[in-house]
PDB file of N, CA and C in Angstrom:
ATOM      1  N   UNK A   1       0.827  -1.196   0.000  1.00  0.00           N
ATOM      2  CA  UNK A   1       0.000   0.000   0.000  1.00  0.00           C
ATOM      3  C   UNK A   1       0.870   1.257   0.000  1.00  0.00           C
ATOM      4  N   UNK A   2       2.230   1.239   0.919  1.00  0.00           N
ATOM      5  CA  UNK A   2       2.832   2.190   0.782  1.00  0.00           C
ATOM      6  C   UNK A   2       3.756   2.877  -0.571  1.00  0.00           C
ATOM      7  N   UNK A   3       3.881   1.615  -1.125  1.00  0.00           N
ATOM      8  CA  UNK A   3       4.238   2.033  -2.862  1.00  0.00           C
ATOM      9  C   UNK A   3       3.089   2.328  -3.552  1.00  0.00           C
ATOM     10  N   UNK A   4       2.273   1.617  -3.020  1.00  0.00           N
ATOM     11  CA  UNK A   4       1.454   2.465  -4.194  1.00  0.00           C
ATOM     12  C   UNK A   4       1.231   3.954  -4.115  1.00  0.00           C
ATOM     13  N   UNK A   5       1.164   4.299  -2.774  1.00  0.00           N
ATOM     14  CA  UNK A   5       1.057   6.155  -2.716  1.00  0.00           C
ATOM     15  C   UNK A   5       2.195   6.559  -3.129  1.00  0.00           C
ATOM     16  N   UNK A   6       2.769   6.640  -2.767  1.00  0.00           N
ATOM     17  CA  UNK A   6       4.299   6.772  -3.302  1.00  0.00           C
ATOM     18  C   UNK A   6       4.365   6.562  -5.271  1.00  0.00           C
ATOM     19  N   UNK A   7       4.299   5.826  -5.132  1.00  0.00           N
ATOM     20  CA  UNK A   7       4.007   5.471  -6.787  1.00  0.00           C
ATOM     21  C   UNK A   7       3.322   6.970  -7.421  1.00  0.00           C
ATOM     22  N   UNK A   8       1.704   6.978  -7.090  1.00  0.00           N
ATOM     23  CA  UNK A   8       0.997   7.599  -7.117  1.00  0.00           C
ATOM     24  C   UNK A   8       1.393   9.448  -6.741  1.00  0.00           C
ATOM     25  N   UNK A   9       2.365   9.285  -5.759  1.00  0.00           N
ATOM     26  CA  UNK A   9       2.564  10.652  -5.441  1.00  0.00           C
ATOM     27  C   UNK A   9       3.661  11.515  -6.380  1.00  0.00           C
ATOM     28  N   UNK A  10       4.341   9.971  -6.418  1.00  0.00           N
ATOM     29  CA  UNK A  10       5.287  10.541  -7.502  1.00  0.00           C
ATOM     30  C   UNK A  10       5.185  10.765  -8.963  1.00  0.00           C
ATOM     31  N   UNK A  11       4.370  10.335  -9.547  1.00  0.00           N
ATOM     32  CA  UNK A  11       3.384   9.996 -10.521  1.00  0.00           C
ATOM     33  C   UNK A  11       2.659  11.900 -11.400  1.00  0.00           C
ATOM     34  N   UNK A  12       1.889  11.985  -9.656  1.00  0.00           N
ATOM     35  CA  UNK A  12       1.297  13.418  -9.739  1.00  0.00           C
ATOM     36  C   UNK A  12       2.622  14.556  -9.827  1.00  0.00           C
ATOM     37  N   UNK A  13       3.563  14.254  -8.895  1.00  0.00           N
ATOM     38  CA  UNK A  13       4.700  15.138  -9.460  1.00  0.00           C
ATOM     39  C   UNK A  13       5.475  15.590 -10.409  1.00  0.00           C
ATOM     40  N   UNK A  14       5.597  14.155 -11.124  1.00  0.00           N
ATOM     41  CA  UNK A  14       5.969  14.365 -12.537  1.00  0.00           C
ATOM     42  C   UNK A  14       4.983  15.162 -13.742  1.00  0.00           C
ATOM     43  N   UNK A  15       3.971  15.017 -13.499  1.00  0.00           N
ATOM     44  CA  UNK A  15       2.708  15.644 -14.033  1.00  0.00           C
ATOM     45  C   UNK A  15       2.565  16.842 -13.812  1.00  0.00           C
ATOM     46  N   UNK A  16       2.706  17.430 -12.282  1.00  0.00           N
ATOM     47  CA  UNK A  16       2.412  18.887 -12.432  1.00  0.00           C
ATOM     48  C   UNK A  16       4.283  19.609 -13.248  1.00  0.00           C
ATOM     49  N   UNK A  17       4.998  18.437 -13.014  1.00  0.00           N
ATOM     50  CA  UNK A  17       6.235  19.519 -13.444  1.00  0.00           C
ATOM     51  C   UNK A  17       6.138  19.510 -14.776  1.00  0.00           C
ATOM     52  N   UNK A  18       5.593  18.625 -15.931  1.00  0.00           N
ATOM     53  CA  UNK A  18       5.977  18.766 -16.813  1.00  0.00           C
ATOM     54  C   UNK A  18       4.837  19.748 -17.318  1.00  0.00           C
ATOM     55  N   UNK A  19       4.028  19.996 -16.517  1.00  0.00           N
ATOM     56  CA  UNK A  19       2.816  21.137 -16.772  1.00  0.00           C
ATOM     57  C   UNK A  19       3.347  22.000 -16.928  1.00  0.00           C
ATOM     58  N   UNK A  20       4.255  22.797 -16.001  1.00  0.00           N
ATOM     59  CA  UNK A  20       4.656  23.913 -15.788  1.00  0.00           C
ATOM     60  C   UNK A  20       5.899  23.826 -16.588  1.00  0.00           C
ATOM     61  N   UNK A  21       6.706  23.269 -17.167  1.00  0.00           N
ATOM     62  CA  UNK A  21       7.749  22.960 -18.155  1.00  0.00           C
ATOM     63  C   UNK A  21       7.254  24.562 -19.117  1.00  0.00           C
ATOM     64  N   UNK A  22       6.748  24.041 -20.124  1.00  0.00           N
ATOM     65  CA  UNK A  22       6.476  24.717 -21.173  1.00  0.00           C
ATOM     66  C   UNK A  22       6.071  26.139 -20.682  1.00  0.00           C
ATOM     67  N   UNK A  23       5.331  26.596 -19.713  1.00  0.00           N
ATOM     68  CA  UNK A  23       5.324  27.791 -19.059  1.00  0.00           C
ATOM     69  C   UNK A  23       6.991  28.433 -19.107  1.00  0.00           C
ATOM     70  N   UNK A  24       7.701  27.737 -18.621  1.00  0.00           N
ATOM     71  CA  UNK A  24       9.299  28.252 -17.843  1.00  0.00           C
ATOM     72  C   UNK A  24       9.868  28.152 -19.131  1.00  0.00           C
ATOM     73  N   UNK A  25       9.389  27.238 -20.633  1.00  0.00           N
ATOM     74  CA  UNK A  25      10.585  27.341 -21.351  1.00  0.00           C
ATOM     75  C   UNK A  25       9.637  28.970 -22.536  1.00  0.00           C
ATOM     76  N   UNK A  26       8.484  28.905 -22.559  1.00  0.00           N
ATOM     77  CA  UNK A  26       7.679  30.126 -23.194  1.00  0.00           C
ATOM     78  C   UNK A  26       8.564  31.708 -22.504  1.00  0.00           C
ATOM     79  N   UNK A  27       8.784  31.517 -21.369  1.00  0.00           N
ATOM     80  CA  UNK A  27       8.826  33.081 -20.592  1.00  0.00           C
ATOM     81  C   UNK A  27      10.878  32.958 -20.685  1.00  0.00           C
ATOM     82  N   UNK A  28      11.227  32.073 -21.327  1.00  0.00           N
ATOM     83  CA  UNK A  28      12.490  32.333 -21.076  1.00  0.00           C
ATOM     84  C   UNK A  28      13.309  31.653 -22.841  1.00  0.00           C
ATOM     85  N   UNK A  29      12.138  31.628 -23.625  1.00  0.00           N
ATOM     86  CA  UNK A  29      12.464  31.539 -25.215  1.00  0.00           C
ATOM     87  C   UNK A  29      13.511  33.262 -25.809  1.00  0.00           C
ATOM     88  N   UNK A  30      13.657  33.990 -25.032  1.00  0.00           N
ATOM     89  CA  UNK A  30      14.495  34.991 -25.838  1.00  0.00           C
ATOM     90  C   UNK A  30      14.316  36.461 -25.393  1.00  0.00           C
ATOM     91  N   UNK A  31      14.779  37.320 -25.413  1.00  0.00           N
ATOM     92  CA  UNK A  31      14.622  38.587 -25.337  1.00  0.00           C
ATOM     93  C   UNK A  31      13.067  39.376 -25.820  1.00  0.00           C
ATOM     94  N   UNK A  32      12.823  40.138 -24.987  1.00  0.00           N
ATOM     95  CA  UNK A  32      11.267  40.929 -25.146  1.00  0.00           C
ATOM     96  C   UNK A  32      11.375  41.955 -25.444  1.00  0.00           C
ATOM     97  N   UNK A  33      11.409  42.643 -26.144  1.00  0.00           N
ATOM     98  CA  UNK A  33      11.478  44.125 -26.599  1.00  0.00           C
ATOM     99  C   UNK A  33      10.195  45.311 -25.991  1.00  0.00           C
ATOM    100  N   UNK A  34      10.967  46.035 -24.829  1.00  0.00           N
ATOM    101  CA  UNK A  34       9.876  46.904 -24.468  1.00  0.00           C
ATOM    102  C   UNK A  34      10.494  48.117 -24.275  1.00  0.00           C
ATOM    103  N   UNK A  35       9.714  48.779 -24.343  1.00  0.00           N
ATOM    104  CA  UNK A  35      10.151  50.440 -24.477  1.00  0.00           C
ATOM    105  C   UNK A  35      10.043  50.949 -23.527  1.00  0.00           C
ATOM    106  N   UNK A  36      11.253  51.871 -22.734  1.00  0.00           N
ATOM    107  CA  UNK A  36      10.863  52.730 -21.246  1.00  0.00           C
ATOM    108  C   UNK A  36      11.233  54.219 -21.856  1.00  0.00           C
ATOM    109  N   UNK A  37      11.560  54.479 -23.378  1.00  0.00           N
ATOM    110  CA  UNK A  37      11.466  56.179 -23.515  1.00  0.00           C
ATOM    111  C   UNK A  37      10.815  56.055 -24.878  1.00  0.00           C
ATOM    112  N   UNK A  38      10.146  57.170 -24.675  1.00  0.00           N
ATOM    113  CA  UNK A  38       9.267  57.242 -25.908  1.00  0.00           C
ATOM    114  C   UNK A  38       9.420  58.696 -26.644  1.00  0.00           C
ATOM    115  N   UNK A  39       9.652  58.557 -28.164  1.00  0.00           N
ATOM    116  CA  UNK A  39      10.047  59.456 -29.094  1.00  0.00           C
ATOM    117  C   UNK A  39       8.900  60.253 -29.608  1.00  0.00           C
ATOM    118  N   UNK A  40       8.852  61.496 -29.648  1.00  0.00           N
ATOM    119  CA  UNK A  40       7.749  62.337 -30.200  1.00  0.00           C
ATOM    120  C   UNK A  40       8.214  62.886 -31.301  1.00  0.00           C
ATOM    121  N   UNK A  41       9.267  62.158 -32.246  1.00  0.00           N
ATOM    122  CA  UNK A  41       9.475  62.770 -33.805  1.00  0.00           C
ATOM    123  C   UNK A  41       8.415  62.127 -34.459  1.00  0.00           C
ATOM    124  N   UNK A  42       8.144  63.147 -35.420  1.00  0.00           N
ATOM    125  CA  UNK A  42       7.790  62.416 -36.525  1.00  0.00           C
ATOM    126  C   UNK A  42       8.544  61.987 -37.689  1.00  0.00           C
ATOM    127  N   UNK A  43       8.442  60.450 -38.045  1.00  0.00           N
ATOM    128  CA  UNK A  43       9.073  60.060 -39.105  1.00  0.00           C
ATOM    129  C   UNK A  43       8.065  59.891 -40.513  1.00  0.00           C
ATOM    130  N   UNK A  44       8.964  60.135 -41.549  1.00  0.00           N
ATOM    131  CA  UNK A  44       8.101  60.100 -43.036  1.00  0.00           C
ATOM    132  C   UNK A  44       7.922  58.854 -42.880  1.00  0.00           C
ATOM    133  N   UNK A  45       6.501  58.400 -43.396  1.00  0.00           N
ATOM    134  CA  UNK A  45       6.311  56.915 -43.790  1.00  0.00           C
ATOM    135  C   UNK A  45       7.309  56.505 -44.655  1.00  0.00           C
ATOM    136  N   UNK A  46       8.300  57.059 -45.192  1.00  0.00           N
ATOM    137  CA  UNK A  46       8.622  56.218 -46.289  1.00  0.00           C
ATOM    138  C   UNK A  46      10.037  56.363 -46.072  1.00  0.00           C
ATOM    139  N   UNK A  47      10.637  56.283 -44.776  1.00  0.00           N
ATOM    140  CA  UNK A  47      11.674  55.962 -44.167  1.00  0.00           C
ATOM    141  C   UNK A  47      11.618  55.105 -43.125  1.00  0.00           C
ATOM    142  N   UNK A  48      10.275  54.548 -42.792  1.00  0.00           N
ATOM    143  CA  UNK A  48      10.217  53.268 -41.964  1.00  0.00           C
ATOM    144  C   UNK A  48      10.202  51.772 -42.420  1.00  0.00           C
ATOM    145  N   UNK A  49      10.686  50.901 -42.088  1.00  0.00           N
ATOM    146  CA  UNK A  49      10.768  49.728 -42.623  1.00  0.00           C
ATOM    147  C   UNK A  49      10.061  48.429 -42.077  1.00  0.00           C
ATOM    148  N   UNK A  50       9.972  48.948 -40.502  1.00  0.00           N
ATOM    149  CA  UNK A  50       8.956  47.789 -39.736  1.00  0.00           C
ATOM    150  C   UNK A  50       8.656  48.361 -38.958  1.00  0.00           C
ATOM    151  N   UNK A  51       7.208  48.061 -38.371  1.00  0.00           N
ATOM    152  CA  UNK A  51       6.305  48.771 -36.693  1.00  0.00           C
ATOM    153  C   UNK A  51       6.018  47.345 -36.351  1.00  0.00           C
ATOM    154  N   UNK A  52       6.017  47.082 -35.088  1.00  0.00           N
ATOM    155  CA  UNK A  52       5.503  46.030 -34.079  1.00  0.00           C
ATOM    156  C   UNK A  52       4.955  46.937 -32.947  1.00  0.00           C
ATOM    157  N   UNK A  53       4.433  45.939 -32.521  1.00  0.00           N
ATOM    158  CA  UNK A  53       3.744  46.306 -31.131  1.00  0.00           C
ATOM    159  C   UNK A  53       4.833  45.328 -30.286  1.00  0.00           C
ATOM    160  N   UNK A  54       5.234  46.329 -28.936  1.00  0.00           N
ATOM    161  CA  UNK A  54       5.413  45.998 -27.737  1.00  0.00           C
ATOM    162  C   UNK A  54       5.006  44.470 -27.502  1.00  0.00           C
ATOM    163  N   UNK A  55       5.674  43.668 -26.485  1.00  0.00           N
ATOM    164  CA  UNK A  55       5.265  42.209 -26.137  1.00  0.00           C
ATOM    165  C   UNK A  55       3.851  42.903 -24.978  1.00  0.00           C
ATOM    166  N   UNK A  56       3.269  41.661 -24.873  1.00  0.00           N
ATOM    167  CA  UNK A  56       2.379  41.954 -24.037  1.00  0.00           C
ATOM    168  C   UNK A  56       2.556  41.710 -22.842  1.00  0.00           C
ATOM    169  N   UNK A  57       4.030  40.944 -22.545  1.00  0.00           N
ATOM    170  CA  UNK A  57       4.438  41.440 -20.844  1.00  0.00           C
ATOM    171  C   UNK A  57       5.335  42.833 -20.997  1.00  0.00           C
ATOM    172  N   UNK A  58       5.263  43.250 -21.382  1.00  0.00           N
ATOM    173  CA  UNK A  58       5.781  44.970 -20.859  1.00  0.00           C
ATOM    174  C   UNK A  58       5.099  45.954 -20.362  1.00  0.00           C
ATOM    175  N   UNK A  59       5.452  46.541 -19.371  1.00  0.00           N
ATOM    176  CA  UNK A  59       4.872  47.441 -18.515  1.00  0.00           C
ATOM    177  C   UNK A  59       4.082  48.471 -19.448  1.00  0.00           C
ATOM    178  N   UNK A  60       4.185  49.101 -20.610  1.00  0.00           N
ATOM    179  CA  UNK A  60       3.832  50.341 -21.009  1.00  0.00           C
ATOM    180  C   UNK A  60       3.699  49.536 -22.552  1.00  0.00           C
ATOM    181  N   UNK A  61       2.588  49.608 -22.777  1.00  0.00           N
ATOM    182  CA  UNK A  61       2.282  48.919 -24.271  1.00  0.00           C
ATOM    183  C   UNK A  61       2.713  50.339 -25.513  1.00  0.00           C
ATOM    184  N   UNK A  62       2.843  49.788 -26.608  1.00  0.00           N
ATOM    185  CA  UNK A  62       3.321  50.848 -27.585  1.00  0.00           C
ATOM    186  C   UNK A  62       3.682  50.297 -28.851  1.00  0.00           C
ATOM    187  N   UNK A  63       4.661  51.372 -30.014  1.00  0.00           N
ATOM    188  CA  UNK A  63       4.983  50.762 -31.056  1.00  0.00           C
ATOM    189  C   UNK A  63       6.626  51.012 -30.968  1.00  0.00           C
ATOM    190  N   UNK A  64       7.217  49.547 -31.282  1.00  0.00           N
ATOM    191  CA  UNK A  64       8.345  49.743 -31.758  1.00  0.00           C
ATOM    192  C   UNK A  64       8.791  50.143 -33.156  1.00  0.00           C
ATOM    193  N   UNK A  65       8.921  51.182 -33.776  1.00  0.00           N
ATOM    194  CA  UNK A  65       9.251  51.379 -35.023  1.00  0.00           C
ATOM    195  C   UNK A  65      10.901  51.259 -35.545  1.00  0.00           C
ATOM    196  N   UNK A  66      10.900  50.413 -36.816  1.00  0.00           N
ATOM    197  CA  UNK A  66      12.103  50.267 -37.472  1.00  0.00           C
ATOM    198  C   UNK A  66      12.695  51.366 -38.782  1.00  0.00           C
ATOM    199  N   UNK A  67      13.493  52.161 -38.483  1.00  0.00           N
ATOM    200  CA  UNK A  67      13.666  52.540 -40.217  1.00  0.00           C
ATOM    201  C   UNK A  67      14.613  51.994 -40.949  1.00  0.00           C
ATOM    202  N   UNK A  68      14.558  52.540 -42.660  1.00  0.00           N
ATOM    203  CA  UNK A  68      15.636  51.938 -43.346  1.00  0.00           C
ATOM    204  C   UNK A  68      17.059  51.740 -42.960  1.00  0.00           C
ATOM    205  N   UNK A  69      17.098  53.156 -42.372  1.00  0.00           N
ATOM    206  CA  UNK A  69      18.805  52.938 -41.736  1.00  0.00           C
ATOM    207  C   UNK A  69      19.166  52.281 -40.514  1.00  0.00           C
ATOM    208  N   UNK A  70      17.767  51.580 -39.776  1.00  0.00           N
ATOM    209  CA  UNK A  70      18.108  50.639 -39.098  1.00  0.00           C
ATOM    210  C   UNK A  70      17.788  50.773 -37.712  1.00  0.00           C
ATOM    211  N   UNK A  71      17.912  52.371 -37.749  1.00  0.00           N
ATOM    212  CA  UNK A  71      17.555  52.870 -36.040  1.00  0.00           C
ATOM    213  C   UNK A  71      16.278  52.335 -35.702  1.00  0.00           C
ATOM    214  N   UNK A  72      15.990  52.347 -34.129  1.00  0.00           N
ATOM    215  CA  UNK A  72      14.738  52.018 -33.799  1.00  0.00           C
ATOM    216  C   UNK A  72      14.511  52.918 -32.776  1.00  0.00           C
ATOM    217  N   UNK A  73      12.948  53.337 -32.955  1.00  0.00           N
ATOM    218  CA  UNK A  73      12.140  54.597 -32.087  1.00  0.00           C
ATOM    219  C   UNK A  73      10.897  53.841 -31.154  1.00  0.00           C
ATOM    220  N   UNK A  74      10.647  54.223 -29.914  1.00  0.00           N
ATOM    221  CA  UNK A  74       9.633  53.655 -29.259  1.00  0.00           C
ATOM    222  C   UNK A  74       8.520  55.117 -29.627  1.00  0.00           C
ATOM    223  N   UNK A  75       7.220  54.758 -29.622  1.00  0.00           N
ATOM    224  CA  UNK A  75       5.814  55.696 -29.490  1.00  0.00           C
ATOM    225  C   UNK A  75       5.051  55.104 -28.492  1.00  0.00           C
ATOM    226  N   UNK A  76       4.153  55.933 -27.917  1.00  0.00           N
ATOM    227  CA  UNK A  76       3.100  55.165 -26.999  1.00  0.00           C
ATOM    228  C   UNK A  76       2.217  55.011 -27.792  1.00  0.00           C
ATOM    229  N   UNK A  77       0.798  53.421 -27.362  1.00  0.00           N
ATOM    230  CA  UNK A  77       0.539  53.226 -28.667  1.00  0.00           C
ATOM    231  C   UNK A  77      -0.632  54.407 -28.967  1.00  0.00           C
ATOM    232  N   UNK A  78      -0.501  55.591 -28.158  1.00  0.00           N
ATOM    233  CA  UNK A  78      -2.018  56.601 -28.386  1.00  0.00           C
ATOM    234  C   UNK A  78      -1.363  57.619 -29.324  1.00  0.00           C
ATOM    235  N   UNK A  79      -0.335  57.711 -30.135  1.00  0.00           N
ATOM    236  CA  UNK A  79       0.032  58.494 -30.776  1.00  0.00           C
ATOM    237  C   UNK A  79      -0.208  58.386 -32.593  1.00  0.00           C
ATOM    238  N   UNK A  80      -1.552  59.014 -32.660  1.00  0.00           N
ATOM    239  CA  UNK A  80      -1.751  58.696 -33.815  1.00  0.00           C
ATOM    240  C   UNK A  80      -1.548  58.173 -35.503  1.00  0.00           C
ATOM    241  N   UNK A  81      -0.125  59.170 -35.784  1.00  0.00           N
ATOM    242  CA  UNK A  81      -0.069  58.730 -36.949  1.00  0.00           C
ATOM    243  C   UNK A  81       0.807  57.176 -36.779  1.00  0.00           C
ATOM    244  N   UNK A  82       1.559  56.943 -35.703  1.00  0.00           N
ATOM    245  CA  UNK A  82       2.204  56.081 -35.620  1.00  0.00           C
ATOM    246  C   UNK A  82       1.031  54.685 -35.507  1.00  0.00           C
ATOM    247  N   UNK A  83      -0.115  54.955 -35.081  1.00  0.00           N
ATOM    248  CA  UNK A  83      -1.219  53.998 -35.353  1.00  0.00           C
ATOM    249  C   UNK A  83      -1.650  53.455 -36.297  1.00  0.00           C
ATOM    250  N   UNK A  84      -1.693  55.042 -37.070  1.00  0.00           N
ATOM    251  CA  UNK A  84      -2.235  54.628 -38.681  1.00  0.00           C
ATOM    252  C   UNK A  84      -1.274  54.241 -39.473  1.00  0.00           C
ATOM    253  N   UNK A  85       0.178  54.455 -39.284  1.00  0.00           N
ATOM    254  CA  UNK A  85       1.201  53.642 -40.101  1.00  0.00           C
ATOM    255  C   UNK A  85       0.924  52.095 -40.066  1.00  0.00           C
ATOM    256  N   UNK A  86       0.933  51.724 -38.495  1.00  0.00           N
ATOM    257  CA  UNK A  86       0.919  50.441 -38.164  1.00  0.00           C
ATOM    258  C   UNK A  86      -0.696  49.518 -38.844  1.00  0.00           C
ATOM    259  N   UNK A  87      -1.488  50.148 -38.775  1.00  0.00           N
ATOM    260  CA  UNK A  87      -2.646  49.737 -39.618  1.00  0.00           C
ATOM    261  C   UNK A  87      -2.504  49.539 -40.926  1.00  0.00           C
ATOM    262  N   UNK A  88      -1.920  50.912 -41.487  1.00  0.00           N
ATOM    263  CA  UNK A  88      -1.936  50.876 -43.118  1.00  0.00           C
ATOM    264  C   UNK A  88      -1.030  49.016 -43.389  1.00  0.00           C
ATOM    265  N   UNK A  89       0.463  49.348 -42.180  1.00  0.00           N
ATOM    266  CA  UNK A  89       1.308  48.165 -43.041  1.00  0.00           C
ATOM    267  C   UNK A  89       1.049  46.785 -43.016  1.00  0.00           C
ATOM    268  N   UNK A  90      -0.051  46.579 -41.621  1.00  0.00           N
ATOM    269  CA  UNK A  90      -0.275  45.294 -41.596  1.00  0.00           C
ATOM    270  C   UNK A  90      -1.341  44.900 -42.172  1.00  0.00           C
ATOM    271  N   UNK A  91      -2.383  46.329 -42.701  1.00  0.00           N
ATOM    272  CA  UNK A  91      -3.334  45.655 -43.603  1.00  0.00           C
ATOM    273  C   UNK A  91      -2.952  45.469 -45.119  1.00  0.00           C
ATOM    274  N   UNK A  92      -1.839  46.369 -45.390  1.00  0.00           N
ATOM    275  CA  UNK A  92      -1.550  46.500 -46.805  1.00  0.00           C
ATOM    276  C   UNK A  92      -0.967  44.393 -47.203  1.00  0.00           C
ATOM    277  N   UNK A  93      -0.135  43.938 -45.853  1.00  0.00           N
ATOM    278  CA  UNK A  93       0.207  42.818 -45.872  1.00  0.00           C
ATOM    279  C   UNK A  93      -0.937  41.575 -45.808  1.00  0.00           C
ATOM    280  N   UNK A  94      -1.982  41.816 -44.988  1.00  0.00           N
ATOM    281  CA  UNK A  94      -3.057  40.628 -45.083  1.00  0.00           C
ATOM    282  C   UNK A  94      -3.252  40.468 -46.225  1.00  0.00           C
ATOM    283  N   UNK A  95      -3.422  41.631 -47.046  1.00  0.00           N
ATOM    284  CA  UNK A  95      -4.128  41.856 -48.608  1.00  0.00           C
ATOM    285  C   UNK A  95      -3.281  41.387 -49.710  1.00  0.00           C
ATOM    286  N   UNK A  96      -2.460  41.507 -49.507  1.00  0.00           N
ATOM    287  CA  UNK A  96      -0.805  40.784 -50.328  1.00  0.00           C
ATOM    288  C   UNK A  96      -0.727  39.804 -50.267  1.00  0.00           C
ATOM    289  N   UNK A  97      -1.238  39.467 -49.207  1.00  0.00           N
ATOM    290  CA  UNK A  97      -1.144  37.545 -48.814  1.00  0.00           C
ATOM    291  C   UNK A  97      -2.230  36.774 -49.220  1.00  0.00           C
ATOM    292  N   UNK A  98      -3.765  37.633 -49.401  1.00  0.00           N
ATOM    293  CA  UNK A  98      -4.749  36.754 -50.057  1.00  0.00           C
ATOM    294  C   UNK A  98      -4.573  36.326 -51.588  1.00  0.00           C
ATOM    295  N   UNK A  99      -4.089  37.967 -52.180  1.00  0.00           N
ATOM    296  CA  UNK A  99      -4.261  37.521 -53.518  1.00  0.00           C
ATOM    297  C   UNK A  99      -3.510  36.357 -54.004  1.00  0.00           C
TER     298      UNK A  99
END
């Protein structure tokens, strides 16, 4: 009887760890890109090359913007045109991808 709890206990242990496995290897897959200063230039659309959004564990949600020459600018995400960039490029891309 006493192996069997034992069995059993050890059983459930292995189970909750490998639960939580994939949790510990998700939160520790790589670097998170979040922004703690935020830029109030405006850039021409047609010197940017990529916008993302902030991970969603970062304290202060926003856009990371890329330009051609490589630099990168943080915005908060309430700053308009930097919204509508990020709209225009990811819808201009859904639409690229149906046809």
């Amino acid at each position: 009887m006493k192996t069997l709890c034992l069995s059993i206990g050890m059983l459930l242990l292995i189970a909750c760890c490998c639960n939580a496995m994939p949790m510990a290897v998700q939160d520790a897959t790589g670097p998170v890109e979040c922004c703690y200063k935020f830029s109030s230039v405006v850039i021409p659309k047609k010197n940017v090359s990529e916008i993302k959004m902030t991970h969603s564990s970062c304290m202060v949600k926003g856009f990371i913007l890329k330009t051609v020459k490589g630099r990168s600018f943080c915005f908060r995400e309430s700053v308009p045109w930097v919204l509508e960039a990020y709209n225009q490029m990811h819808n201009s891309e859904g639409s690229s991808q149906q046809q």
